[in-house]
C-alpha atoms as a PDB file:
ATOM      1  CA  UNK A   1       0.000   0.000   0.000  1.00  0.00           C
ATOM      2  CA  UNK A   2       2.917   2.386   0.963  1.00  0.00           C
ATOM      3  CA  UNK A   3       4.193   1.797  -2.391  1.00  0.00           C
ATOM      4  CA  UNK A   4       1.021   2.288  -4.253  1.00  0.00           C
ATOM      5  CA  UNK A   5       0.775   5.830  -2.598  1.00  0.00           C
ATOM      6  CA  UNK A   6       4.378   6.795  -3.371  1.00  0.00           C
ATOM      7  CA  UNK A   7       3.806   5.841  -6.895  1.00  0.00           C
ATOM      8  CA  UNK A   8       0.269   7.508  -6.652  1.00  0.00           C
ATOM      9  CA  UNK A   9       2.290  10.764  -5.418  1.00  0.00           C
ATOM     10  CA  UNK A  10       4.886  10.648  -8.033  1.00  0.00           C
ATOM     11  CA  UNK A  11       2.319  10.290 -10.866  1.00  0.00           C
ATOM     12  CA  UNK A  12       0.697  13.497  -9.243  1.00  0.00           C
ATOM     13  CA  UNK A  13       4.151  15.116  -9.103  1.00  0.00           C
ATOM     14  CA  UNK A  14       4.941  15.044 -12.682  1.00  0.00           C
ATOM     15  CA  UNK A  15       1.423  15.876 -13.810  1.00  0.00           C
ATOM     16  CA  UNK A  16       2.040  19.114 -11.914  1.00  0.00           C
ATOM     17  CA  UNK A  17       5.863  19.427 -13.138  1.00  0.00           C
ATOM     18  CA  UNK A  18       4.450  19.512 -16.728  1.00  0.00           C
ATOM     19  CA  UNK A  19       1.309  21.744 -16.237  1.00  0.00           C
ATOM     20  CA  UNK A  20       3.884  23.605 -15.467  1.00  0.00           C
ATOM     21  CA  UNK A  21       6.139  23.550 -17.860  1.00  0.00           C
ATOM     22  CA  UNK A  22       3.259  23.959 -20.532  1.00  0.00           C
ATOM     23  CA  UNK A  23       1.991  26.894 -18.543  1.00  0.00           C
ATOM     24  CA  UNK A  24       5.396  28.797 -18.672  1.00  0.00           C
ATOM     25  CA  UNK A  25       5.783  27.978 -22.198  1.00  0.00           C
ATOM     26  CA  UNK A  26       2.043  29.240 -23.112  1.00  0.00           C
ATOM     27  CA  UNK A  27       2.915  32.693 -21.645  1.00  0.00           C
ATOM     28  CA  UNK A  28       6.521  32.875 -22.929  1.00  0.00           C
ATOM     29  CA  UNK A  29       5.463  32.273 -26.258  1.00  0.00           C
ATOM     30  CA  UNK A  30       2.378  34.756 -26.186  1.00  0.00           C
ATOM     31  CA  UNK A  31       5.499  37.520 -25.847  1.00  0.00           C
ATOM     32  CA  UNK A  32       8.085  36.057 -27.738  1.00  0.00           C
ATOM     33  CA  UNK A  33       9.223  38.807 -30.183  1.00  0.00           C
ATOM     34  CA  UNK A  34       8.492  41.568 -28.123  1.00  0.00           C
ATOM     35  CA  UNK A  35       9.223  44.957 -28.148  1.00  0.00           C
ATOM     36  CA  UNK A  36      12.608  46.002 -26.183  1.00  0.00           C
ATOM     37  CA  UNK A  37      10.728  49.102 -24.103  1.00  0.00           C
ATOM     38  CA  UNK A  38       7.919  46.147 -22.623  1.00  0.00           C
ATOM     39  CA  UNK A  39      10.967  44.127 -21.498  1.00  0.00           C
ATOM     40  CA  UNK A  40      11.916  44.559 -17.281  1.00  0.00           C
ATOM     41  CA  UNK A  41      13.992  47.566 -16.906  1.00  0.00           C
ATOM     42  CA  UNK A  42      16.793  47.401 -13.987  1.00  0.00           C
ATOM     43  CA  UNK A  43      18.423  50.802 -13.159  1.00  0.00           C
ATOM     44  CA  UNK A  44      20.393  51.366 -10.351  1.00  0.00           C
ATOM     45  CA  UNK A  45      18.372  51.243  -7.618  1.00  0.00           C
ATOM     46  CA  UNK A  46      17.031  47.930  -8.925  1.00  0.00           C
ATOM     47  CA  UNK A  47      19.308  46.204  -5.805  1.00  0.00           C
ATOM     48  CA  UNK A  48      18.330  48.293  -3.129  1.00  0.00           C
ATOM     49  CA  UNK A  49      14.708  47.788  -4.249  1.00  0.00           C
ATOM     50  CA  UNK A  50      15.864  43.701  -4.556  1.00  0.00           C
ATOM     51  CA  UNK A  51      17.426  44.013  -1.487  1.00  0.00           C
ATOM     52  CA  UNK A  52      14.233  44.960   0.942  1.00  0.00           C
ATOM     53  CA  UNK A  53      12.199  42.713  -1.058  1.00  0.00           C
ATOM     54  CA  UNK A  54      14.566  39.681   0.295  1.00  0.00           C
ATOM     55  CA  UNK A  55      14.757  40.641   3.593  1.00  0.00           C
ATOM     56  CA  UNK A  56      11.250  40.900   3.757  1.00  0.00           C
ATOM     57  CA  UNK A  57      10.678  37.648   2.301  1.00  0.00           C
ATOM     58  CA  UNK A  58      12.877  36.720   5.236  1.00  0.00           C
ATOM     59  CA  UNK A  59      10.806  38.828   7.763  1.00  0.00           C
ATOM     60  CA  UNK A  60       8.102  36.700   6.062  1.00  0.00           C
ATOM     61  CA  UNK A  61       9.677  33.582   6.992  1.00  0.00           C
ATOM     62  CA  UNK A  62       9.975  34.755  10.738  1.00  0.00           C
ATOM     63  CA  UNK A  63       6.259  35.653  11.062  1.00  0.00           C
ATOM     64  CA  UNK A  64       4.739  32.685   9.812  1.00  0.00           C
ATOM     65  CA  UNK A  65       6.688  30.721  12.166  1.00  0.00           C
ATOM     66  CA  UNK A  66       5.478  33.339  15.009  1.00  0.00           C
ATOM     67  CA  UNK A  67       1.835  32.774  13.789  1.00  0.00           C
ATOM     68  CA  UNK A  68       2.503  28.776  14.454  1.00  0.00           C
ATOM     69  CA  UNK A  69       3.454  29.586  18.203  1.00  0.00           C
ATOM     70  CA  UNK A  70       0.855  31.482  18.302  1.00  0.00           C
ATOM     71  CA  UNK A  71      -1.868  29.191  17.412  1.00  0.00           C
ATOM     72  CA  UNK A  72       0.447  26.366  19.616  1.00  0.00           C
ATOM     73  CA  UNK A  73      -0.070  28.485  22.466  1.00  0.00           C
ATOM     74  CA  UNK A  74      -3.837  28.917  21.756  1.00  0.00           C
ATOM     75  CA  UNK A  75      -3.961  24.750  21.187  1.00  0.00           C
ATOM     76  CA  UNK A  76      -1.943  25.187  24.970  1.00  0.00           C
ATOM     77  CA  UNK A  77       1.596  23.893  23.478  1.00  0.00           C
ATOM     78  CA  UNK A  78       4.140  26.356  24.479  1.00  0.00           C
ATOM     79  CA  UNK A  79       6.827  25.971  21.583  1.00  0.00           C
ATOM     80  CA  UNK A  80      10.373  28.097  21.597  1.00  0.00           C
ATOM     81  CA  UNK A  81      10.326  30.150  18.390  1.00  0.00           C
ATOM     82  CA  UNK A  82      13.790  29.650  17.109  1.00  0.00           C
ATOM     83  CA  UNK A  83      13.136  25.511  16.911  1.00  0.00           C
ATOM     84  CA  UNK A  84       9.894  26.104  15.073  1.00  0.00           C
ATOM     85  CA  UNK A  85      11.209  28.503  12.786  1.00  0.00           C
ATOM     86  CA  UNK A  86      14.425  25.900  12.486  1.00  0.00           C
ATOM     87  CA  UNK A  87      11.222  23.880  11.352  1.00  0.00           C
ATOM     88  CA  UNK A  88       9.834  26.294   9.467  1.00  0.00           C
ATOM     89  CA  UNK A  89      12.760  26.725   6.981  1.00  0.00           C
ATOM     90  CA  UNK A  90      13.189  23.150   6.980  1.00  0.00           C
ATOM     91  CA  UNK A  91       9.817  22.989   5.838  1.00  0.00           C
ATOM     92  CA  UNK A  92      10.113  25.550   3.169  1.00  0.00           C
ATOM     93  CA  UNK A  93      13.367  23.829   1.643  1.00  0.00           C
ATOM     94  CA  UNK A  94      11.263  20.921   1.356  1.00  0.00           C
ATOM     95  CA  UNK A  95       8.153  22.126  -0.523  1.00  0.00           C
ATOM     96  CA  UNK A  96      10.222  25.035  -2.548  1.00  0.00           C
ATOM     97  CA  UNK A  97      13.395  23.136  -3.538  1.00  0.00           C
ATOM     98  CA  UNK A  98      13.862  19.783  -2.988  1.00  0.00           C
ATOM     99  CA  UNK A  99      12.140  17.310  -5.847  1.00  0.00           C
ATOM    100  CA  UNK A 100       9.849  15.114  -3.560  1.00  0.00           C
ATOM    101  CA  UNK A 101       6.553  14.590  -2.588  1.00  0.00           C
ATOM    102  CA  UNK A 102       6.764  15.184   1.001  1.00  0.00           C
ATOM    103  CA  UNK A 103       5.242  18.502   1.238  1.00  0.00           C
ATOM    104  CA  UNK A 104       7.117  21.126   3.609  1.00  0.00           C
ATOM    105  CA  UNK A 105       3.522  21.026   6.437  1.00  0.00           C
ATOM    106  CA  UNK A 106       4.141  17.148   6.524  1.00  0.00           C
ATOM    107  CA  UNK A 107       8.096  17.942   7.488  1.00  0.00           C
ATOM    108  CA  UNK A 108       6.486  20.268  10.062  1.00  0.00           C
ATOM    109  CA  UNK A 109       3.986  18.321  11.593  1.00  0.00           C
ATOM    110  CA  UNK A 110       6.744  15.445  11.771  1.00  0.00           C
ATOM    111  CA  UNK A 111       9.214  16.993  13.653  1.00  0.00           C
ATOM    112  CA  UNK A 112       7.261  19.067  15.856  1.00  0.00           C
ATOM    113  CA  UNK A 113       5.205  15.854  17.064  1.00  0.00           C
ATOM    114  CA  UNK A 114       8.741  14.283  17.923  1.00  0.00           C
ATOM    115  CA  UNK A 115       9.463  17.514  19.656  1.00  0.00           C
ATOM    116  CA  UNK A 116       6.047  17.873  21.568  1.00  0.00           C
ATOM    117  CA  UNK A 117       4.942  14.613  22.176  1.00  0.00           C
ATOM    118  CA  UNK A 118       1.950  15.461  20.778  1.00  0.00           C
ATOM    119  CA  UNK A 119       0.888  14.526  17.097  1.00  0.00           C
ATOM    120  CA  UNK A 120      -2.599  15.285  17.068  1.00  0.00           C
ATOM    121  CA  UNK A 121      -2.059  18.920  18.486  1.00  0.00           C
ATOM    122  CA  UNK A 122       1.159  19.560  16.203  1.00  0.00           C
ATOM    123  CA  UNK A 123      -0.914  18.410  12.876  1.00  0.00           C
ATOM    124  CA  UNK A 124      -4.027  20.575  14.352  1.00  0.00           C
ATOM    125  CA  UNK A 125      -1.729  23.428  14.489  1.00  0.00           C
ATOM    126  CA  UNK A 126      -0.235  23.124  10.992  1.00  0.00           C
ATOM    127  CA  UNK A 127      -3.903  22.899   9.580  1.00  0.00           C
ATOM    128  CA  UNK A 128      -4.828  25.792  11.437  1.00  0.00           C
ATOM    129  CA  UNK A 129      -2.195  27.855  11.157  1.00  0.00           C
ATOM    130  CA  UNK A 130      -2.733  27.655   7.380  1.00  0.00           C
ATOM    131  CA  UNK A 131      -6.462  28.188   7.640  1.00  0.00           C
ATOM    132  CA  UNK A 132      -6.133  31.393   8.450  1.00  0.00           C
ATOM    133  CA  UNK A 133      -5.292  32.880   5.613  1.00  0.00           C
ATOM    134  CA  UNK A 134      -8.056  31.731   4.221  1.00  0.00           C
ATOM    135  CA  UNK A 135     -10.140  34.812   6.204  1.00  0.00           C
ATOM    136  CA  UNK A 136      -6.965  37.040   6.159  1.00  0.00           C
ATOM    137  CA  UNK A 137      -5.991  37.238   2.745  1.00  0.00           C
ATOM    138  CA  UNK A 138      -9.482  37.967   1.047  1.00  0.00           C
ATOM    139  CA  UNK A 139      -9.667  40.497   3.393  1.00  0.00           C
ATOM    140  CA  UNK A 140      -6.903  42.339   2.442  1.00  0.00           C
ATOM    141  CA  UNK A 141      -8.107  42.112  -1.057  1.00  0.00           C
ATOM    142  CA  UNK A 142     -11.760  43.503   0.105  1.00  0.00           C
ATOM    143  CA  UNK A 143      -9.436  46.394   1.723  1.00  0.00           C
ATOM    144  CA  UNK A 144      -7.057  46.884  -1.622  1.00  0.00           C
ATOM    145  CA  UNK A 145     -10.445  47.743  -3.341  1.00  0.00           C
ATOM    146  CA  UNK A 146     -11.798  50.166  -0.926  1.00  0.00           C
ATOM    147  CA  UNK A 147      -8.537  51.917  -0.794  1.00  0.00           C
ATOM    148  CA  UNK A 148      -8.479  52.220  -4.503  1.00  0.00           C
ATOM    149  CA  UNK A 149     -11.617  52.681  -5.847  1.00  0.00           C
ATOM    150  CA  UNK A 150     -10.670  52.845  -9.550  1.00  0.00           C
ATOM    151  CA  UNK A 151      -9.291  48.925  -9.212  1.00  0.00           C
ATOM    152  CA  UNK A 152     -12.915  48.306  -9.284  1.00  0.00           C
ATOM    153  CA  UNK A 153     -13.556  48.977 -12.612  1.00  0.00           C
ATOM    154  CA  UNK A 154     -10.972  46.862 -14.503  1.00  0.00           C
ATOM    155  CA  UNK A 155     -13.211  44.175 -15.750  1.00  0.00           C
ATOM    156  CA  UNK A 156     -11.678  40.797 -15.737  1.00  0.00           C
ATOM    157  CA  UNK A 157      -8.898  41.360 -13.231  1.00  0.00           C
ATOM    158  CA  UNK A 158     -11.523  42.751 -10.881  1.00  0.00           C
ATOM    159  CA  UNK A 159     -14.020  39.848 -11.422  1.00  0.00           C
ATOM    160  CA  UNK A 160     -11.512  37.348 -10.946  1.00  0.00           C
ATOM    161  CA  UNK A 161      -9.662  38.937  -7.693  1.00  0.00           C
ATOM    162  CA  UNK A 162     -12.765  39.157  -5.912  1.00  0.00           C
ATOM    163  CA  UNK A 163     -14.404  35.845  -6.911  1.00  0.00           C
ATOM    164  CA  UNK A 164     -10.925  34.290  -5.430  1.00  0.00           C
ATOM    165  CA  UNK A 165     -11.662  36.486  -2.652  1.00  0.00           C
ATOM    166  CA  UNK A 166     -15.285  35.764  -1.972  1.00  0.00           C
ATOM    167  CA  UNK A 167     -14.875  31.651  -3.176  1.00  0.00           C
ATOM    168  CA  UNK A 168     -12.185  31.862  -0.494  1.00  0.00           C
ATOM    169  CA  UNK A 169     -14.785  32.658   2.215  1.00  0.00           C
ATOM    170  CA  UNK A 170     -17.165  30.582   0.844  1.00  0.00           C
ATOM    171  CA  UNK A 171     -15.283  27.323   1.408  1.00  0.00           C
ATOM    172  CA  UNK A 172     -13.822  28.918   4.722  1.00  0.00           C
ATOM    173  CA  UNK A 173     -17.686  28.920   5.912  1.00  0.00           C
ATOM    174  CA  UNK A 174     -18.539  25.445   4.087  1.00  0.00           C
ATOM    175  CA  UNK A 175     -15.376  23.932   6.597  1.00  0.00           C
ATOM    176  CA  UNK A 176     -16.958  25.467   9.838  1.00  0.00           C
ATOM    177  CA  UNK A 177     -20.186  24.072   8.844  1.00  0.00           C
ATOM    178  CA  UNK A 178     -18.974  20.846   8.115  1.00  0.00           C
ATOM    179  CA  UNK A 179     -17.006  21.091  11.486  1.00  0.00           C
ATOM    180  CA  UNK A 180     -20.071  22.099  13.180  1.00  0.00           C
ATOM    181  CA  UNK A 181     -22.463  19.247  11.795  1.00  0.00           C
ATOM    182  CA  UNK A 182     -20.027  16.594  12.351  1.00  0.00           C
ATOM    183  CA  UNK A 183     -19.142  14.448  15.382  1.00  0.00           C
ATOM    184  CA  UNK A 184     -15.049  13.327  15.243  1.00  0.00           C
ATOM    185  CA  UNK A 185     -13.419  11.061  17.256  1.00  0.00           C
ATOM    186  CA  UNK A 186      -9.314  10.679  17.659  1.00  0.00           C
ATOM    187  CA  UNK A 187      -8.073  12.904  15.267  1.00  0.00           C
ATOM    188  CA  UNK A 188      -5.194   9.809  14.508  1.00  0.00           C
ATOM    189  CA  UNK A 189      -7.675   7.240  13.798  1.00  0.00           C
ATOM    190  CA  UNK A 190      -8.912   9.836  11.064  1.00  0.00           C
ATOM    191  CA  UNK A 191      -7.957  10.027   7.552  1.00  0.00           C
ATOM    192  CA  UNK A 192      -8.283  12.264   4.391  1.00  0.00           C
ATOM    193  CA  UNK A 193     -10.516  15.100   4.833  1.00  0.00           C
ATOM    194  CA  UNK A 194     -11.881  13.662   8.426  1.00  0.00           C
ATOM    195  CA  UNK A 195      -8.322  14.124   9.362  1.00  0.00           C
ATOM    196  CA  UNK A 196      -8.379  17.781   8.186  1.00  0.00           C
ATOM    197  CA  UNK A 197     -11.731  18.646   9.764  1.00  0.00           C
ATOM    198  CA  UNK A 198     -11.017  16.963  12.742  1.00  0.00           C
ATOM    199  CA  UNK A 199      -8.124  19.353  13.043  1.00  0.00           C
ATOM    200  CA  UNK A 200     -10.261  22.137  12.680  1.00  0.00           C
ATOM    201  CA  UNK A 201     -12.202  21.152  14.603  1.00  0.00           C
ATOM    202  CA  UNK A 202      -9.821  21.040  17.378  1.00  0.00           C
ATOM    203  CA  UNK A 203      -8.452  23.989  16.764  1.00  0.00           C
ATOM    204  CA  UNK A 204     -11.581  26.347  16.269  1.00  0.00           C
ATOM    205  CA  UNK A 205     -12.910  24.702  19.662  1.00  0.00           C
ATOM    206  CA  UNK A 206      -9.750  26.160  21.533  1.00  0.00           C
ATOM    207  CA  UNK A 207      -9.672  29.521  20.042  1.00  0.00           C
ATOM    208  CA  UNK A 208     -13.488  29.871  21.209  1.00  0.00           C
ATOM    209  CA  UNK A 209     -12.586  29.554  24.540  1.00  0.00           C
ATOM    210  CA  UNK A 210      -9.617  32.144  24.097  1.00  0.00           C
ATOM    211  CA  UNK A 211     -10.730  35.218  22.061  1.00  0.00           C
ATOM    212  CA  UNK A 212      -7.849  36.905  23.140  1.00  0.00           C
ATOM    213  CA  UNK A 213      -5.211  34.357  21.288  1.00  0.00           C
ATOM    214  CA  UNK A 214      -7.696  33.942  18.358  1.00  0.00           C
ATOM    215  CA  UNK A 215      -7.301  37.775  18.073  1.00  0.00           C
ATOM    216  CA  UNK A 216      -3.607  37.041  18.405  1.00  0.00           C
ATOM    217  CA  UNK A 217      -3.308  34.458  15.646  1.00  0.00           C
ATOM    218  CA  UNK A 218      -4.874  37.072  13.183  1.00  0.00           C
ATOM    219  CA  UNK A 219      -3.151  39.651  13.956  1.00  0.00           C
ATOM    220  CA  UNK A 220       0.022  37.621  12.883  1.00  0.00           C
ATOM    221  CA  UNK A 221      -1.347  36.490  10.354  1.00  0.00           C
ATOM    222  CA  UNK A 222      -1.920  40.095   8.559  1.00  0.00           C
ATOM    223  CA  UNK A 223       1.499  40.653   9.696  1.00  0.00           C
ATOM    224  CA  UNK A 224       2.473  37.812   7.578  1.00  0.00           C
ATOM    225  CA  UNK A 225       0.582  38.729   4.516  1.00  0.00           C
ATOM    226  CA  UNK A 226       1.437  42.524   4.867  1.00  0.00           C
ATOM    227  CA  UNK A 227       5.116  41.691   4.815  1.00  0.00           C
ATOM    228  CA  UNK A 228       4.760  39.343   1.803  1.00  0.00           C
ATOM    229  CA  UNK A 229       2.492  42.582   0.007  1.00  0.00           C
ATOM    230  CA  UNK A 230       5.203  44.688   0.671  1.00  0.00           C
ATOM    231  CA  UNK A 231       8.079  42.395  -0.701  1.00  0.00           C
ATOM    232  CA  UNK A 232       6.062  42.387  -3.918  1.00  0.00           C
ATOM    233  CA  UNK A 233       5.705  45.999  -4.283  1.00  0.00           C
ATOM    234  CA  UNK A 234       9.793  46.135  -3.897  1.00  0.00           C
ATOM    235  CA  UNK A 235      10.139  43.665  -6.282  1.00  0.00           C
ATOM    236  CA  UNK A 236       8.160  45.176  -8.383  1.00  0.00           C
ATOM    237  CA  UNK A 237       9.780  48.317  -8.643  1.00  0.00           C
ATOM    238  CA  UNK A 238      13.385  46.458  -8.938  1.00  0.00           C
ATOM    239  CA  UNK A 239      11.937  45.913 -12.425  1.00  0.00           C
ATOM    240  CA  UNK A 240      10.525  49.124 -12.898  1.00  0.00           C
ATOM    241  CA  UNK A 241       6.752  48.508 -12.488  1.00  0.00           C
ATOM    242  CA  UNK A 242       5.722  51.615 -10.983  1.00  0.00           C
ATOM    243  CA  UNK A 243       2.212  50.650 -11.821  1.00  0.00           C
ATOM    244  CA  UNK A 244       2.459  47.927  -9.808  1.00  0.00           C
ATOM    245  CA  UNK A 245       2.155  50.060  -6.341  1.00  0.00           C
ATOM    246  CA  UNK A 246       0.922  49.383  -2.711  1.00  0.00           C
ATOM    247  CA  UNK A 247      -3.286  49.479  -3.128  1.00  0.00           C
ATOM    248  CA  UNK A 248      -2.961  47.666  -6.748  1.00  0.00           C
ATOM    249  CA  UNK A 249      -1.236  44.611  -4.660  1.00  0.00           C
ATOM    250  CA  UNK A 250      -3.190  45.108  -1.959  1.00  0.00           C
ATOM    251  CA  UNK A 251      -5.977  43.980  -3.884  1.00  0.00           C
ATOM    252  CA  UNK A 252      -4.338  41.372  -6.372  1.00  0.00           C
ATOM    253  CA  UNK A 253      -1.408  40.047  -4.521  1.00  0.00           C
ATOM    254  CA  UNK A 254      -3.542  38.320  -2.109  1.00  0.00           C
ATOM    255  CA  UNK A 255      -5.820  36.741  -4.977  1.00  0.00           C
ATOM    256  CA  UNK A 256      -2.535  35.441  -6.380  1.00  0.00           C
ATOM    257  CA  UNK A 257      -1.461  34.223  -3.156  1.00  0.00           C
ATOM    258  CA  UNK A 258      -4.436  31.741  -3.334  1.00  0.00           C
ATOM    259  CA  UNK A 259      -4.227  30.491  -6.394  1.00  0.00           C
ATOM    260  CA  UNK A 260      -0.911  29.761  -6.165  1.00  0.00           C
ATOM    261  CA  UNK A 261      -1.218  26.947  -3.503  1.00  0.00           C
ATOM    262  CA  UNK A 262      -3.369  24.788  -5.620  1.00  0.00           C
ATOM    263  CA  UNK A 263      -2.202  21.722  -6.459  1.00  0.00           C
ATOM    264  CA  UNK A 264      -2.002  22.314 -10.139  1.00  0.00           C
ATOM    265  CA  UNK A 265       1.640  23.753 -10.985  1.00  0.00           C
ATOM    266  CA  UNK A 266       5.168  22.918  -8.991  1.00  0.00           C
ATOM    267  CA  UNK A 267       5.332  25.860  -6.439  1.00  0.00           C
ATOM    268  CA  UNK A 268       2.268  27.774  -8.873  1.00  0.00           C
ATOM    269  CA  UNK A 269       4.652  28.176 -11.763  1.00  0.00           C
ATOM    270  CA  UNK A 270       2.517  29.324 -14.919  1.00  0.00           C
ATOM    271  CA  UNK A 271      -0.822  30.108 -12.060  1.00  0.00           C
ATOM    272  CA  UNK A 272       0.897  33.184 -10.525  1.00  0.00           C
ATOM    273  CA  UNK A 273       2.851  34.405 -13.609  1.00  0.00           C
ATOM    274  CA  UNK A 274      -0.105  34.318 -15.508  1.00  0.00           C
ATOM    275  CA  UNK A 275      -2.462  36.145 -13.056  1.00  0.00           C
ATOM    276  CA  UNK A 276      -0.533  39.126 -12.863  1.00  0.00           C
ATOM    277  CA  UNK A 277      -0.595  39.436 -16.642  1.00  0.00           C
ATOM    278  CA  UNK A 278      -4.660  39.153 -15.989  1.00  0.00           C
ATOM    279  CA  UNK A 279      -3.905  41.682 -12.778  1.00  0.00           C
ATOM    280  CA  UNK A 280      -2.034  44.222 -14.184  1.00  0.00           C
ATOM    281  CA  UNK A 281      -2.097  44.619 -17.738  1.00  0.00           C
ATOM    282  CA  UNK A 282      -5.627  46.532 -17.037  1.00  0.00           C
ATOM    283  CA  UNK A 283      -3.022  48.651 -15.101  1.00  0.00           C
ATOM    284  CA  UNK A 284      -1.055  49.140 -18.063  1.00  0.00           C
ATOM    285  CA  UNK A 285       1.751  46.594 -17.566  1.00  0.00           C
ATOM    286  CA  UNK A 286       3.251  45.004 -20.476  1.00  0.00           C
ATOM    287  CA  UNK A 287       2.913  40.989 -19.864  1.00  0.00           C
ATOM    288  CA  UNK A 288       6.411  40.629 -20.143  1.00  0.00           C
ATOM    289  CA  UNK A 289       7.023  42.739 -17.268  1.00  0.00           C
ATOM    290  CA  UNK A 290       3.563  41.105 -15.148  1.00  0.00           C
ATOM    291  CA  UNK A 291       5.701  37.437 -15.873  1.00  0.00           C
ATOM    292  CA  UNK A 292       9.093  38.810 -14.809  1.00  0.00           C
ATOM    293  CA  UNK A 293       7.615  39.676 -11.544  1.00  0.00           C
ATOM    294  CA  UNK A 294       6.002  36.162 -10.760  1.00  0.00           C
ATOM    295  CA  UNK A 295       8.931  34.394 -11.799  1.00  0.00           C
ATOM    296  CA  UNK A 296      11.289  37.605  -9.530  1.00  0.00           C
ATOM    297  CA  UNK A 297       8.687  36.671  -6.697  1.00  0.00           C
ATOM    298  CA  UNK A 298       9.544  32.560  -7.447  1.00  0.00           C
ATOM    299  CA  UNK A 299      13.361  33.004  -7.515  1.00  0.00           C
ATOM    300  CA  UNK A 300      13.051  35.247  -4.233  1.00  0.00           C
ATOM    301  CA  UNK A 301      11.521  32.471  -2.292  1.00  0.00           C
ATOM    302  CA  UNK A 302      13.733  29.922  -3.660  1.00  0.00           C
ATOM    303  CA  UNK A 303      16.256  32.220  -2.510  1.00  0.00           C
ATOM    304  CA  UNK A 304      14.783  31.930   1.191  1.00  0.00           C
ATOM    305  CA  UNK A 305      14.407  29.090   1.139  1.00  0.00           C
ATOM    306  CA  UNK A 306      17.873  27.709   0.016  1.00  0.00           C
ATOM    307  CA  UNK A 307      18.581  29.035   3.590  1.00  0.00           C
ATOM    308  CA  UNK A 308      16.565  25.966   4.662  1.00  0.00           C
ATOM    309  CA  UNK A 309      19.060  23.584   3.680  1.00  0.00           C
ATOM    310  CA  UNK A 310      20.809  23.055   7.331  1.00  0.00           C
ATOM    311  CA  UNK A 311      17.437  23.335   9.437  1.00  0.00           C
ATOM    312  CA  UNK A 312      16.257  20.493   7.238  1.00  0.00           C
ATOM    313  CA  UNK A 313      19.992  18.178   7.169  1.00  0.00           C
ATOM    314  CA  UNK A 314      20.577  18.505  11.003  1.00  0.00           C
ATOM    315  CA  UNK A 315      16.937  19.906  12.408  1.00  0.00           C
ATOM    316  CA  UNK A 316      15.436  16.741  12.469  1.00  0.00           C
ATOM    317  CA  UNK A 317      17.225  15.854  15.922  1.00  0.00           C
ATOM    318  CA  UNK A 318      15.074  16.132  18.572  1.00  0.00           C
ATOM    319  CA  UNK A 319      15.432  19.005  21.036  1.00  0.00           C
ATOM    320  CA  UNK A 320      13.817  20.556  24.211  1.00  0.00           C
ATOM    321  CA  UNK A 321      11.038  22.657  22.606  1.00  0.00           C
ATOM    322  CA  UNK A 322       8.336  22.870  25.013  1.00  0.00           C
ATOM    323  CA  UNK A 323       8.400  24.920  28.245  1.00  0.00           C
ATOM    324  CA  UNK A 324       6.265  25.000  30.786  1.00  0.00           C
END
């Protein structure tokens, strides 16, 4: 059976490996040929502008392992940052670099439940911790709008920003629905999507009782997506999108955000590059320019994540983690 699923995941792998590649070729070839003045445009400022955008993919980095304390401590597993963010870019190294089919949460959950002691809480944590964003980044999209009111009238990129946004929520509510109508029992004798809500379960059932760390975990997790907003607007002037400012990504980085994570491309190679053309052309951004920054925003995390490599060689030891 173990086999059968590795095989099964492999399969799955390089389905998504050549969606991918099709997906980057598709685009590429759409500007092949193109005009020299729609092409990026570096000046010198282009690595101070590069610059902040990497250290805030870092800061990035740091928050979303502070918004997995945080919802540890709400779950009542007190967790020493620097391990989980040891974890964290162990994780990340995983799911951005390395070619396997262990995905960077299942590196997470696994070492933190050899850590804690505690598998159910660690994998309820994980799920979580990711849930959020599915209330936190449509948000910030709802906000990007009101900012800016003239985003609202760019046709297709508006339509399909705030359908992300609003299909986000939907499924969001459909979860705590499903949560609420359904009676779980141990979350390890769960599987599949049982497994999932049963871990939502848990962890919607603590932050209930503690209003004050649910409050806590969101405010992190705006943090976290802030950060990640700003990084793109850096990046995006590195390459001299100017178009490309604060309330415009505001509104569509988020969108892209949640596209990107699903499971149809290798790290949403082709998804993202080809929603900013869809984003910001409206804007007036050549396509060439919308790809260079998906792919500048791809090679930045694979950049962070590079930084991985010795959390994930030498992290998996087990250390003292929790404190009272």
């Amino acid at each position: 059976m173990a086999r059968s699923r590795v095989r099964k995941n492999a399969v799955v792998t390089g389905i998504r490996l050549v969606v991918s590649v099709l997906m980057l070729w598709f685009l590429l070839a759409k500007i092949s040929g193109s005009d020299r003045s729609d092409l990026p445009r570096w000046d010198g400022d282009a690595p101070f502008w590069l610059a902040g955008a990497v250290l805030l993919t870092l800061a990035g980095i740091v928050l979303s392992a502070l918004r997995w304390q945080t919802v540890l401590h709400a779950l009542g597993q007190r967790s020493r940052l620097p391990r989980l963010l040891s974890h964290y870019f162990a994780g990340q190294f995983v799911a951005n670099v390395l070619p396997t089919t262990i995905g960077g949460d299942v590196l997470r959950v696994t070492r933190q439940s050899r850590d804690s002691g505690e598998p159910p809480t660690s994998f309820a944590s994980v799920v979580l911790e990711r849930l959020t964003g599915w209330l936190v980044l449509p948000v910030i999209t709802f906000v990007g709008f009101l900012l800016n009111p003239g985003l609202r009238h760019l046709g297709r990129a508006t339509q399909v920003a705030l359908s992300l946004a609003a299909g986000t929520l939907v499924l969001l509510l459909l979860v705590l629905v499903a949560v609420a109508a359904h009676r779980f029992g141990d979350i390890d004798n769960e599987k599949g999507w049982k497994r999932f809500l049963a871990a939502v379960h848990i962890g919607v059932d603590q932050l209930r009782r503690r209003p004050g760390q649910a409050a806590s975990v969101l405010a992190v997790g705006f943090a976290y997506q802030l950060v990640l907003v700003l990084a793109a607007v850096m990046a995006a002037q590195a390459i001299g999108i100017s178009a490309a400012g604060p309330t415009a990504l505001l509104a569509f980085f988020p969108a892209v955000a949640i596209a990107q994570v699903l499971p149809i491309s290798i790290s949403g190679l082709g998804v993202r590059e080809g929603l900013f053309v869809v984003f910001l052309q409206p804007l007036g951004v050549p396509a060439e320019q919308a790809i260079a920054l998906g792919l500048l925003l791809y090679l930045l995390n694979l950049v962070v994540s590079l930084l991985g490599a010795p959390a994930f060689a030498v992290g998996g030891r087990s250390g003292p983690t929790v404190v009272a």
